[in-house]
PDB file of N, CA and C in Angstrom:
ATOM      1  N   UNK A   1       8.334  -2.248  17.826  1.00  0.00           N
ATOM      2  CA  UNK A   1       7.640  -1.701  16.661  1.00  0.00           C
ATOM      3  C   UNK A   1       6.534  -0.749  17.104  1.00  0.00           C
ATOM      4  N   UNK A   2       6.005  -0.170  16.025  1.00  0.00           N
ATOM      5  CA  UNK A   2       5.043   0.980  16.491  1.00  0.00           C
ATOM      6  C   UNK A   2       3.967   0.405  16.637  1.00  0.00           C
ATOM      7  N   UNK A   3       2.860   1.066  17.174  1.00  0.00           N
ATOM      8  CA  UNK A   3       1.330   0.078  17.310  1.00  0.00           C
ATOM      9  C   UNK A   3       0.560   0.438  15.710  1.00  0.00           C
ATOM     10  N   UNK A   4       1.101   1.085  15.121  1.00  0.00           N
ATOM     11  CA  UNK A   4       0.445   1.413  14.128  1.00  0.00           C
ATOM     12  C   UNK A   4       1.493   2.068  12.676  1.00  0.00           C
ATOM     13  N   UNK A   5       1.510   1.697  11.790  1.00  0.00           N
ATOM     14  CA  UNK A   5       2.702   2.378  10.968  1.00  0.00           C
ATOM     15  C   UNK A   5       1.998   2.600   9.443  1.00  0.00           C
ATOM     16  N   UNK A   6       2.152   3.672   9.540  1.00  0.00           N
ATOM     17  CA  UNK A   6       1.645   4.761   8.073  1.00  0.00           C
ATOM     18  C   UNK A   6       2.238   3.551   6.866  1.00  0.00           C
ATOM     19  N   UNK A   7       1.260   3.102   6.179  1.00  0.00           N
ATOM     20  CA  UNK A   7       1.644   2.167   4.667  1.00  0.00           C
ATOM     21  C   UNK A   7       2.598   3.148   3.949  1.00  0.00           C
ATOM     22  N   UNK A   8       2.580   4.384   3.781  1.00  0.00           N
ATOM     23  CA  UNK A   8       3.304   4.757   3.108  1.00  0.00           C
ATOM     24  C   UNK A   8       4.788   4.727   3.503  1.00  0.00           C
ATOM     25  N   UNK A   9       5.011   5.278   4.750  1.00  0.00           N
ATOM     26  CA  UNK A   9       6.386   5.390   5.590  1.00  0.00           C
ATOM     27  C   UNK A   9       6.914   3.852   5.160  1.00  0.00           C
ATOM     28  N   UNK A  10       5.682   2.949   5.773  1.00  0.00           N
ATOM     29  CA  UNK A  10       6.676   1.332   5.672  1.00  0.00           C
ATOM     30  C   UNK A  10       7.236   1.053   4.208  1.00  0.00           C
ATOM     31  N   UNK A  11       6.493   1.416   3.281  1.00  0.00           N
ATOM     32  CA  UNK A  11       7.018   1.389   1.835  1.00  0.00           C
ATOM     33  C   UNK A  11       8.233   1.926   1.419  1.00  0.00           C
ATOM     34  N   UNK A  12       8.226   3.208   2.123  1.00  0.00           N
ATOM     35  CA  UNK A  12       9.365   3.741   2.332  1.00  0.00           C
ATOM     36  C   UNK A  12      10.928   3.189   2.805  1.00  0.00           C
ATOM     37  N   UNK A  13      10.048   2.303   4.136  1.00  0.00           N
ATOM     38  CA  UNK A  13      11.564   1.460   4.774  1.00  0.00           C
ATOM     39  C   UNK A  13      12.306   0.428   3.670  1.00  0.00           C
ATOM     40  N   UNK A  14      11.079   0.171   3.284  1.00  0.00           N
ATOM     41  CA  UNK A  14      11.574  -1.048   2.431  1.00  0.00           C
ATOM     42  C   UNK A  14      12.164  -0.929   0.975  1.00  0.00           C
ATOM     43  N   UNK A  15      11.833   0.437   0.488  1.00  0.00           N
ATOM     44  CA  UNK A  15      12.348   0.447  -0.216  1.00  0.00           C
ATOM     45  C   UNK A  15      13.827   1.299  -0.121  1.00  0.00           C
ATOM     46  N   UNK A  16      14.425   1.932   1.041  1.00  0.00           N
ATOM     47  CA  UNK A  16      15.512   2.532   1.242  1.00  0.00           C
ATOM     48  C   UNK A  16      16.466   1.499   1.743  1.00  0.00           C
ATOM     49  N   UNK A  17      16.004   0.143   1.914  1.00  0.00           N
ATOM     50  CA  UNK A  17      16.977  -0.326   2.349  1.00  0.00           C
ATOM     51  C   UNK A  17      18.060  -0.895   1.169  1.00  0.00           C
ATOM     52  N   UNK A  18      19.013  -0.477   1.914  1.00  0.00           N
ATOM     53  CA  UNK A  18      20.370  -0.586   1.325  1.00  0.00           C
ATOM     54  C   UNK A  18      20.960  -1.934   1.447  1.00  0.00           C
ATOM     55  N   UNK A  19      21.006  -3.034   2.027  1.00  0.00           N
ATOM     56  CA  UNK A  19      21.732  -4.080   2.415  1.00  0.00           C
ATOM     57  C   UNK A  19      19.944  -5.541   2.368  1.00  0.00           C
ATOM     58  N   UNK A  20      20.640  -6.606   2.251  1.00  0.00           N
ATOM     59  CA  UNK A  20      19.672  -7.625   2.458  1.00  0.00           C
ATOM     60  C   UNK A  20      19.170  -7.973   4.047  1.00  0.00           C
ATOM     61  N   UNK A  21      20.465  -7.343   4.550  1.00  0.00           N
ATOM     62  CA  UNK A  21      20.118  -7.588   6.390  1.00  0.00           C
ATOM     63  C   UNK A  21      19.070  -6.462   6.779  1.00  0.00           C
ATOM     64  N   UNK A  22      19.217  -5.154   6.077  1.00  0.00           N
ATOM     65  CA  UNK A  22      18.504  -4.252   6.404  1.00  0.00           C
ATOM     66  C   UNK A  22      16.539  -4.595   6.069  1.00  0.00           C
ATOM     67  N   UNK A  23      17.186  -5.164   4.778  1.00  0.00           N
ATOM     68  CA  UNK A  23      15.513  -5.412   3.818  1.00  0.00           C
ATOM     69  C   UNK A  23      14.494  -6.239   4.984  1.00  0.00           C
ATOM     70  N   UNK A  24      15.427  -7.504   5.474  1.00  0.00           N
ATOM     71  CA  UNK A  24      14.880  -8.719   5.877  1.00  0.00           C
ATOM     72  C   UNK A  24      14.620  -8.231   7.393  1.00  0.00           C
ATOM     73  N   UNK A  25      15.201  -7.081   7.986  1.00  0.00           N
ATOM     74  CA  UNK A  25      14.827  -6.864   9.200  1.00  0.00           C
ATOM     75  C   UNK A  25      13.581  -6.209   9.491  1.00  0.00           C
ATOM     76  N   UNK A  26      13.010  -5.151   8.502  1.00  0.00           N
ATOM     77  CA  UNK A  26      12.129  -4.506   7.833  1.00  0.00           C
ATOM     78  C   UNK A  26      10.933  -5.285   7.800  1.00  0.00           C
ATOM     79  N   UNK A  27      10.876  -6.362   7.317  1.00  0.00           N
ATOM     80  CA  UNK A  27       9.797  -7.336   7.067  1.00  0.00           C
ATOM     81  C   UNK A  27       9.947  -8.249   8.647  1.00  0.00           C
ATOM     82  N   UNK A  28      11.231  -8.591   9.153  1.00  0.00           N
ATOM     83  CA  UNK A  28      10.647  -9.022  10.288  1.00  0.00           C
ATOM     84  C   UNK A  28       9.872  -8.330  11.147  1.00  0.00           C
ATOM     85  N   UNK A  29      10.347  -6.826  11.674  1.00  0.00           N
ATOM     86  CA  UNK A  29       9.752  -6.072  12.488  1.00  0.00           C
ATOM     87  C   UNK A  29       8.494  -5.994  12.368  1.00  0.00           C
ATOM     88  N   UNK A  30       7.714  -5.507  10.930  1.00  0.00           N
ATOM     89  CA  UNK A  30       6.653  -4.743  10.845  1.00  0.00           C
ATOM     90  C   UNK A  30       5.666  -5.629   9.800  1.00  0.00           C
ATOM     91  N   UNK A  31       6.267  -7.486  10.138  1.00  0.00           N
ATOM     92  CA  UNK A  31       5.680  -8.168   9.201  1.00  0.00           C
ATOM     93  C   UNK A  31       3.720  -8.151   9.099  1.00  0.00           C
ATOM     94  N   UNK A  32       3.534  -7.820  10.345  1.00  0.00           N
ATOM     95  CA  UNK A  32       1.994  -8.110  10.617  1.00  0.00           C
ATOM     96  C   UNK A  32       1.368  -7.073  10.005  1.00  0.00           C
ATOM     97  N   UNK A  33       1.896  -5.835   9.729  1.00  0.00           N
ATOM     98  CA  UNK A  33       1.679  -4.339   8.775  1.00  0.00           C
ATOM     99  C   UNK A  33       1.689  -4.775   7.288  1.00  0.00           C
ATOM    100  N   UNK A  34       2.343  -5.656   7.323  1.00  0.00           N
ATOM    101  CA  UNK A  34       2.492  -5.980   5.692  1.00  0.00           C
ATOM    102  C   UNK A  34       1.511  -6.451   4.457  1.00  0.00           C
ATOM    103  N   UNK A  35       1.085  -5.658   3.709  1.00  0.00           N
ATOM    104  CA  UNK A  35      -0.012  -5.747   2.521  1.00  0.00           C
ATOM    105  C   UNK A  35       0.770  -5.962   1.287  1.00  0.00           C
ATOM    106  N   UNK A  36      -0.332  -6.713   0.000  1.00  0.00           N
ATOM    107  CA  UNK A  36       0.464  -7.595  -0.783  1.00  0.00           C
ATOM    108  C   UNK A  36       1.430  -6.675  -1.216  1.00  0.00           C
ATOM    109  N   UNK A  37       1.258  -5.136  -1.795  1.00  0.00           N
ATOM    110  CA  UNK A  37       2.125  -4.352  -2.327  1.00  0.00           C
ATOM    111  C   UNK A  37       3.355  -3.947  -1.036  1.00  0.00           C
ATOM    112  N   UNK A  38       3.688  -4.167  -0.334  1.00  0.00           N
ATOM    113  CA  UNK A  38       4.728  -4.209   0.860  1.00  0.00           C
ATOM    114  C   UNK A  38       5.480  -5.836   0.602  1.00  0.00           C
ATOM    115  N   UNK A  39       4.831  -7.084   0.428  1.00  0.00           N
ATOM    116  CA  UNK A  39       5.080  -7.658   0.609  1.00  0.00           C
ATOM    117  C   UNK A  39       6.004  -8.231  -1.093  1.00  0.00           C
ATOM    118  N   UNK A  40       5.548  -7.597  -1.353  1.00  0.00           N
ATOM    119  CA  UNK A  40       6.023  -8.048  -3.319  1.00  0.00           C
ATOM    120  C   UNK A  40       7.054  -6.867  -3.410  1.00  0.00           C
ATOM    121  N   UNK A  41       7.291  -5.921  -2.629  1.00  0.00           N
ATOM    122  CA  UNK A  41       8.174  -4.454  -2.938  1.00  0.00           C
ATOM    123  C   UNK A  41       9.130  -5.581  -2.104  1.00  0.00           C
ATOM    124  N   UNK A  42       8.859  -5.613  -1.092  1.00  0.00           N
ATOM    125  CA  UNK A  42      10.332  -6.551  -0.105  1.00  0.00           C
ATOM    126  C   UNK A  42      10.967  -7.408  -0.816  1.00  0.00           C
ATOM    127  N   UNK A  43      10.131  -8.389  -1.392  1.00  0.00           N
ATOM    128  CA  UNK A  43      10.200  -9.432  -1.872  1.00  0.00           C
ATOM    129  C   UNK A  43      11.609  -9.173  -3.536  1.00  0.00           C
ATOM    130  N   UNK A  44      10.887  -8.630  -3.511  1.00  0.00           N
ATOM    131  CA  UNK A  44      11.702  -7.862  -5.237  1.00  0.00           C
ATOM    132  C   UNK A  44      13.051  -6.941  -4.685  1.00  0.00           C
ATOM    133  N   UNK A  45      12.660  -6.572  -3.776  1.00  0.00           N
ATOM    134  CA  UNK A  45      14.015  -5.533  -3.464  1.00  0.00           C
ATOM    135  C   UNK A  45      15.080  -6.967  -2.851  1.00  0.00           C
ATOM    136  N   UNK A  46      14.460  -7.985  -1.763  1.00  0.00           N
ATOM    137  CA  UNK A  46      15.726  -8.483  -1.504  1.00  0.00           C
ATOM    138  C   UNK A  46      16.283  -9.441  -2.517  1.00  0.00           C
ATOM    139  N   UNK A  47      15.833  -9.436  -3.811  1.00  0.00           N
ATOM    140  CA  UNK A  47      16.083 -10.066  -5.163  1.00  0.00           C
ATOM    141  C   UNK A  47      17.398  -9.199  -5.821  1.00  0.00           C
ATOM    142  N   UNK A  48      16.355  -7.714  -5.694  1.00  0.00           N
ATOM    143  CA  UNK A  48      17.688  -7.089  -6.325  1.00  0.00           C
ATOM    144  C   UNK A  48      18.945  -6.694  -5.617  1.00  0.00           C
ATOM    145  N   UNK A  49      18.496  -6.702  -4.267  1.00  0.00           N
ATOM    146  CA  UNK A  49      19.772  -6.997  -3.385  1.00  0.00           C
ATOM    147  C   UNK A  49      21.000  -8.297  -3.638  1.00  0.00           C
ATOM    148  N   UNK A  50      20.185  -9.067  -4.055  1.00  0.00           N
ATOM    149  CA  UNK A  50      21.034 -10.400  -4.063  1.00  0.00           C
ATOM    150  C   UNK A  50      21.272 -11.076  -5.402  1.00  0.00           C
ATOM    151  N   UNK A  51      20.981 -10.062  -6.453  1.00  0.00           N
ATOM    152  CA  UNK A  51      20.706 -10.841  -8.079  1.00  0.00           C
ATOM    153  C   UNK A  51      22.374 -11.181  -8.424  1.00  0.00           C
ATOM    154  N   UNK A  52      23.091 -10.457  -8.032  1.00  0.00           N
ATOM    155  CA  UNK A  52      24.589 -10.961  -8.701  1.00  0.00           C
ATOM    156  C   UNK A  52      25.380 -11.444  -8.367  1.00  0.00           C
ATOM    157  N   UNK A  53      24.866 -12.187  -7.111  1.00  0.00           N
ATOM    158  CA  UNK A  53      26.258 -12.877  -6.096  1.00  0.00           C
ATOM    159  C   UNK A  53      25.066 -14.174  -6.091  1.00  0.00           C
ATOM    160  N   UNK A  54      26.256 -15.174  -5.802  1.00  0.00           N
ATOM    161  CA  UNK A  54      25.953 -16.649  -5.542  1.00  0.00           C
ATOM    162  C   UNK A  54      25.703 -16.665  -4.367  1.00  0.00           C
ATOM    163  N   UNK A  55      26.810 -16.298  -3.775  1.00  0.00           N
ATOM    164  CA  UNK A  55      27.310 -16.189  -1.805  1.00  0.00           C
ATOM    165  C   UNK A  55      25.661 -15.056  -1.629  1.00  0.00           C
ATOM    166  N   UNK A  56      25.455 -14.474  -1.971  1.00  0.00           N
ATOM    167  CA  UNK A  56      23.992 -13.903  -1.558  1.00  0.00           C
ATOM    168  C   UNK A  56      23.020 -14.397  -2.048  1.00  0.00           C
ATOM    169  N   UNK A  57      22.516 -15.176  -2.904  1.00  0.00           N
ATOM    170  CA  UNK A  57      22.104 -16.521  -2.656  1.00  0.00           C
ATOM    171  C   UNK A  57      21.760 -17.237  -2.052  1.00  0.00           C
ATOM    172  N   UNK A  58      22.842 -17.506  -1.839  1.00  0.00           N
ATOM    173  CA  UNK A  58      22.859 -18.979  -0.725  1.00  0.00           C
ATOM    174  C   UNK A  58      22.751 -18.529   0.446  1.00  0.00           C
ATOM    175  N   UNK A  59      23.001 -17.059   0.882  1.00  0.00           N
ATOM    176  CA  UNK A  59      22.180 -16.521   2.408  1.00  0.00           C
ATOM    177  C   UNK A  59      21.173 -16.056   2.326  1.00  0.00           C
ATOM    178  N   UNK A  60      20.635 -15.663   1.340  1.00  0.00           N
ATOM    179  CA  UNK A  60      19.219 -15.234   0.972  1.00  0.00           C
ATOM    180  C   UNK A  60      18.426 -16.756   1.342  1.00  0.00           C
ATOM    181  N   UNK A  61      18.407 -17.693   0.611  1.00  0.00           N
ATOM    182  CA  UNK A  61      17.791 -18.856   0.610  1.00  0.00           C
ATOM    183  C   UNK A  61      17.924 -19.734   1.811  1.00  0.00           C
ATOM    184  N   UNK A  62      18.847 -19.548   2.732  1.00  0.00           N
ATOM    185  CA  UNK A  62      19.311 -19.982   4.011  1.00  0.00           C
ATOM    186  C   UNK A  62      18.304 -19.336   5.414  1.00  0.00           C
ATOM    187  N   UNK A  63      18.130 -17.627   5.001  1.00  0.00           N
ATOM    188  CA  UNK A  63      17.843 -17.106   6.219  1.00  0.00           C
ATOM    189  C   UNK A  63      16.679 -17.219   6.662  1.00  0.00           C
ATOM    190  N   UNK A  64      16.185 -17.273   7.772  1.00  0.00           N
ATOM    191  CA  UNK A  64      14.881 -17.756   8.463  1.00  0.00           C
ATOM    192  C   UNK A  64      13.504 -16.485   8.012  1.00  0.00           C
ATOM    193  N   UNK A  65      14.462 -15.255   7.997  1.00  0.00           N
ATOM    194  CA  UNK A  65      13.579 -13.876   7.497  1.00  0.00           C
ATOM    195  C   UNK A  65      13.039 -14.202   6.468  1.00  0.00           C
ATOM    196  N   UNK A  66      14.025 -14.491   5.401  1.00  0.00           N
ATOM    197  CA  UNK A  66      13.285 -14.818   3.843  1.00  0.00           C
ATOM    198  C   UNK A  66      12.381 -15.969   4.016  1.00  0.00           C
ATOM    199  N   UNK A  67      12.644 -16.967   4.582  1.00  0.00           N
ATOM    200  CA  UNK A  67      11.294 -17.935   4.445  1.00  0.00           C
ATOM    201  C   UNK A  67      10.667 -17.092   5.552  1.00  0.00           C
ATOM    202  N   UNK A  68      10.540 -16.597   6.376  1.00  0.00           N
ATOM    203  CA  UNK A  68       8.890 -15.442   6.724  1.00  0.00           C
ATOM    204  C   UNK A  68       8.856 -14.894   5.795  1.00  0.00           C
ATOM    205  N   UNK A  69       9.703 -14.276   4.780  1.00  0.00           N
ATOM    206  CA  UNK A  69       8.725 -13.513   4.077  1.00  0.00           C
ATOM    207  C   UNK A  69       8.284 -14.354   2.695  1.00  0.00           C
ATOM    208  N   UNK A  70       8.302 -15.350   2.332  1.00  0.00           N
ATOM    209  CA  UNK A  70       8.001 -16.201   1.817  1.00  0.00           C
ATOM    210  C   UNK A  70       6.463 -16.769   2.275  1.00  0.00           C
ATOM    211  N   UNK A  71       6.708 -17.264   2.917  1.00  0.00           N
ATOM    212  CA  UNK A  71       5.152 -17.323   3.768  1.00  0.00           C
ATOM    213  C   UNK A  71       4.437 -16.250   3.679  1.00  0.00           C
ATOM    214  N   UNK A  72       4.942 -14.877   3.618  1.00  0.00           N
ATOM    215  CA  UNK A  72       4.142 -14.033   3.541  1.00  0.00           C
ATOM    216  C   UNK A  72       3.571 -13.734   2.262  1.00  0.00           C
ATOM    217  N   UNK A  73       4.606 -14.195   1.092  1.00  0.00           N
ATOM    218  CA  UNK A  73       4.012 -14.003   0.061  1.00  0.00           C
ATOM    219  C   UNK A  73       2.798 -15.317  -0.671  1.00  0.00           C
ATOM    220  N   UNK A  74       3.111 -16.611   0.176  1.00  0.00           N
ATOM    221  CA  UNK A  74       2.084 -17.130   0.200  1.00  0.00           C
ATOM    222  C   UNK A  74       0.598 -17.003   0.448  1.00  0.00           C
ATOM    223  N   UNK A  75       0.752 -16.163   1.576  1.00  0.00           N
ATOM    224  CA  UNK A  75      -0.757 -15.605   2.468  1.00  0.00           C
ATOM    225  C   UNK A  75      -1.063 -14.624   1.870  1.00  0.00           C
ATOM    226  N   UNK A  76      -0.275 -13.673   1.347  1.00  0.00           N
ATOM    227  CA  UNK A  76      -0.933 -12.231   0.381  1.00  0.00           C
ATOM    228  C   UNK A  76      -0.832 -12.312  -1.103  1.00  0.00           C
ATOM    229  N   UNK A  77      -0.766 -13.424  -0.963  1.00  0.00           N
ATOM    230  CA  UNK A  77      -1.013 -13.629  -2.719  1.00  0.00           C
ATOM    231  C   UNK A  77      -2.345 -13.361  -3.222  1.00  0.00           C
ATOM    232  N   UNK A  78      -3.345 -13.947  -2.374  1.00  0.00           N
ATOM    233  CA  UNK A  78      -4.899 -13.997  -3.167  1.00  0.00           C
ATOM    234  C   UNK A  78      -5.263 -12.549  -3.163  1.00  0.00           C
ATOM    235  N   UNK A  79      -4.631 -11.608  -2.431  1.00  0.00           N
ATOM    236  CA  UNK A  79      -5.384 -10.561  -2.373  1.00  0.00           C
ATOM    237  C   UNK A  79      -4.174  -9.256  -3.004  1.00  0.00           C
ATOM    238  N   UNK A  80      -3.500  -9.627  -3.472  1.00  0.00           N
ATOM    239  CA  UNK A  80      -2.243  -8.925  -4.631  1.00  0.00           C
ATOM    240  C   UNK A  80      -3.200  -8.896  -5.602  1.00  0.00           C
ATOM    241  N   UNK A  81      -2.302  -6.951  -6.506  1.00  0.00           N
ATOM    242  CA  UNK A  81      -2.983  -7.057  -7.333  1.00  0.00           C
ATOM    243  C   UNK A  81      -2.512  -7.718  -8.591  1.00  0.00           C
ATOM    244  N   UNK A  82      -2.265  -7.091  -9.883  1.00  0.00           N
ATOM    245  CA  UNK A  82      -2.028  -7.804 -11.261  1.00  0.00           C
ATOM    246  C   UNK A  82      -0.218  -7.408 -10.583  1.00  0.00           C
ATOM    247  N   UNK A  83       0.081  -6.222 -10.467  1.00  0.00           N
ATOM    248  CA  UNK A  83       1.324  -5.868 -10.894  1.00  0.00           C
ATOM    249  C   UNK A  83       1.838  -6.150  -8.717  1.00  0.00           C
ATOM    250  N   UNK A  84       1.238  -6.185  -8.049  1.00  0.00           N
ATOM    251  CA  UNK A  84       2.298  -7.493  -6.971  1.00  0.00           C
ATOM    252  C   UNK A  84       2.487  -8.378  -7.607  1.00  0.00           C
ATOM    253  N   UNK A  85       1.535  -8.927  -8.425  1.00  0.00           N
ATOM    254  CA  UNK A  85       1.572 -10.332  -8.578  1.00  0.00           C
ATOM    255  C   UNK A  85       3.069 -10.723  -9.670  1.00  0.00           C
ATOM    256  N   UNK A  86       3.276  -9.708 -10.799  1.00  0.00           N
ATOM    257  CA  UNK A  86       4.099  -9.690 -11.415  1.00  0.00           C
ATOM    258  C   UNK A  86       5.583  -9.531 -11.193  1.00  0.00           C
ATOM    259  N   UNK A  87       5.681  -8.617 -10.050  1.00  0.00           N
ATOM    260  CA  UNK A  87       6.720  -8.311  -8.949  1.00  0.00           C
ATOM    261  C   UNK A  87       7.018  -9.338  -8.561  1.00  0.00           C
ATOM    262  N   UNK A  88       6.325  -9.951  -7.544  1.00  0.00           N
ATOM    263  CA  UNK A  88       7.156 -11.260  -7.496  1.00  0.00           C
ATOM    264  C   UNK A  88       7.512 -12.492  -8.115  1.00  0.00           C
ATOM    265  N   UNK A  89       6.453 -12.312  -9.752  1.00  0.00           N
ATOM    266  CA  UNK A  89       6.500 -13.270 -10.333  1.00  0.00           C
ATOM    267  C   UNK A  89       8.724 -13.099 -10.818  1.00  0.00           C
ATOM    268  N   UNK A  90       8.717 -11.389 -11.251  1.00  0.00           N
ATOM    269  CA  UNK A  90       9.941 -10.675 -11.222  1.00  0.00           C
ATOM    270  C   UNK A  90      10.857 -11.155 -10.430  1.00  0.00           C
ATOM    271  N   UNK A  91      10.781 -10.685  -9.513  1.00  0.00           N
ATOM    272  CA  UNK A  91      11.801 -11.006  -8.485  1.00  0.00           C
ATOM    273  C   UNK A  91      12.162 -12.686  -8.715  1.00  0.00           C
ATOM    274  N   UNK A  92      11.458 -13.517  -8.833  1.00  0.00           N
ATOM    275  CA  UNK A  92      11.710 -14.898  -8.373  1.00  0.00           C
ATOM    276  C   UNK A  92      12.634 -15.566  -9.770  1.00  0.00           C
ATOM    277  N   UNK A  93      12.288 -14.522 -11.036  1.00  0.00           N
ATOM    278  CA  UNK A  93      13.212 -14.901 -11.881  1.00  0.00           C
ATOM    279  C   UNK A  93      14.947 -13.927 -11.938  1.00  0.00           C
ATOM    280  N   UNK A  94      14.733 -13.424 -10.719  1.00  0.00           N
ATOM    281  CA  UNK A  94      16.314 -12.519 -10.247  1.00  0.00           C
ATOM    282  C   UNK A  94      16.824 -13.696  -9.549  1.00  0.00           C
ATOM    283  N   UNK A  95      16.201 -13.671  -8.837  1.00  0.00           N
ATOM    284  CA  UNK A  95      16.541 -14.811  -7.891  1.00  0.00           C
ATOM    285  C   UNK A  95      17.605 -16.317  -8.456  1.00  0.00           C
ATOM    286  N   UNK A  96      16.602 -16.274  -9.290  1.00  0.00           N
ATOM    287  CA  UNK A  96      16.734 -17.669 -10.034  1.00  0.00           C
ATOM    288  C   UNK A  96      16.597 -18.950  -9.457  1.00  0.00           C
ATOM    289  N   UNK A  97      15.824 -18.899  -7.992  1.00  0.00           N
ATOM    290  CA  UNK A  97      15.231 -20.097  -7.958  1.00  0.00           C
ATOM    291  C   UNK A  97      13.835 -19.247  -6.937  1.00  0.00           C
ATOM    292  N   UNK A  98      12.942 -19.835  -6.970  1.00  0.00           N
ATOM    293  CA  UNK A  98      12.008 -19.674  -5.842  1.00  0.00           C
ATOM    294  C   UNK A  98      11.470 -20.942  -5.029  1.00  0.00           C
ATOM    295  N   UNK A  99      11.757 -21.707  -4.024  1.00  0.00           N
ATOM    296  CA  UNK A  99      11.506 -22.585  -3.709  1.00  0.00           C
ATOM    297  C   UNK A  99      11.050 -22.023  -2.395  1.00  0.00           C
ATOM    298  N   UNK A 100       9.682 -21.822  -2.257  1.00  0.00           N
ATOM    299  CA  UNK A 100       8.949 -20.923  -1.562  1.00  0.00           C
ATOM    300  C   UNK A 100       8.106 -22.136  -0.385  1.00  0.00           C
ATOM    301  N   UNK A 101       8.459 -23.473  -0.938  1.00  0.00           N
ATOM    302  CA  UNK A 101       7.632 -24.142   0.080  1.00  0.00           C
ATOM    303  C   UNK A 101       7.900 -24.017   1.446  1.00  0.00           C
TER     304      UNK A 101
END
């Protein structure tokens, strides 16, 4: 990873990604870069990556990435604003489950 990565560019990654492997690699790499609005854009995108399949689902909720980024949305919660906060409130009803513990 880079020693330093432009918030905007990373917003960028995350939101071009095309696939859930792509999303979740995104947040592994450059997780320590990650601010609540990075972390609620990921969060929501690998939702809408995965809103219409079961089988994506059940690898969404399986993979070790998503619980990091789960944790992450634990730790950047207090400092999200109204509309992160809504994003992932969003996402977690795509999802249709959030079991974030």
């Amino acid at each position: 990873t880079e020693s330093a990565v432009h918030p905007k560019r990373l917003q960028r990654k995350i939101c071009s990604a095309k696939t859930l492997d792509e999303c979740l690699e995104v947040v592994s790499l450059y997780h320590q870069f990650l601010d609540g609005v990075h972390v609620s854009t990921a969060f929501n995108k690998v939702a809408e990556l995965g809103r219409n399949s079961r089988e994506k689902k059940d690898k969404i909720a399986s993979d070790e990435r998503f619980r990091s980024l789960c944790d992450l949305v634990k730790l950047r919660m207090h400092s999200m604003n109204t509309r992160s906060l809504s994003t992932v409130a969003n996402a977690c009803g795509k999802l249709k489950f959030c079991d974030c513990d």
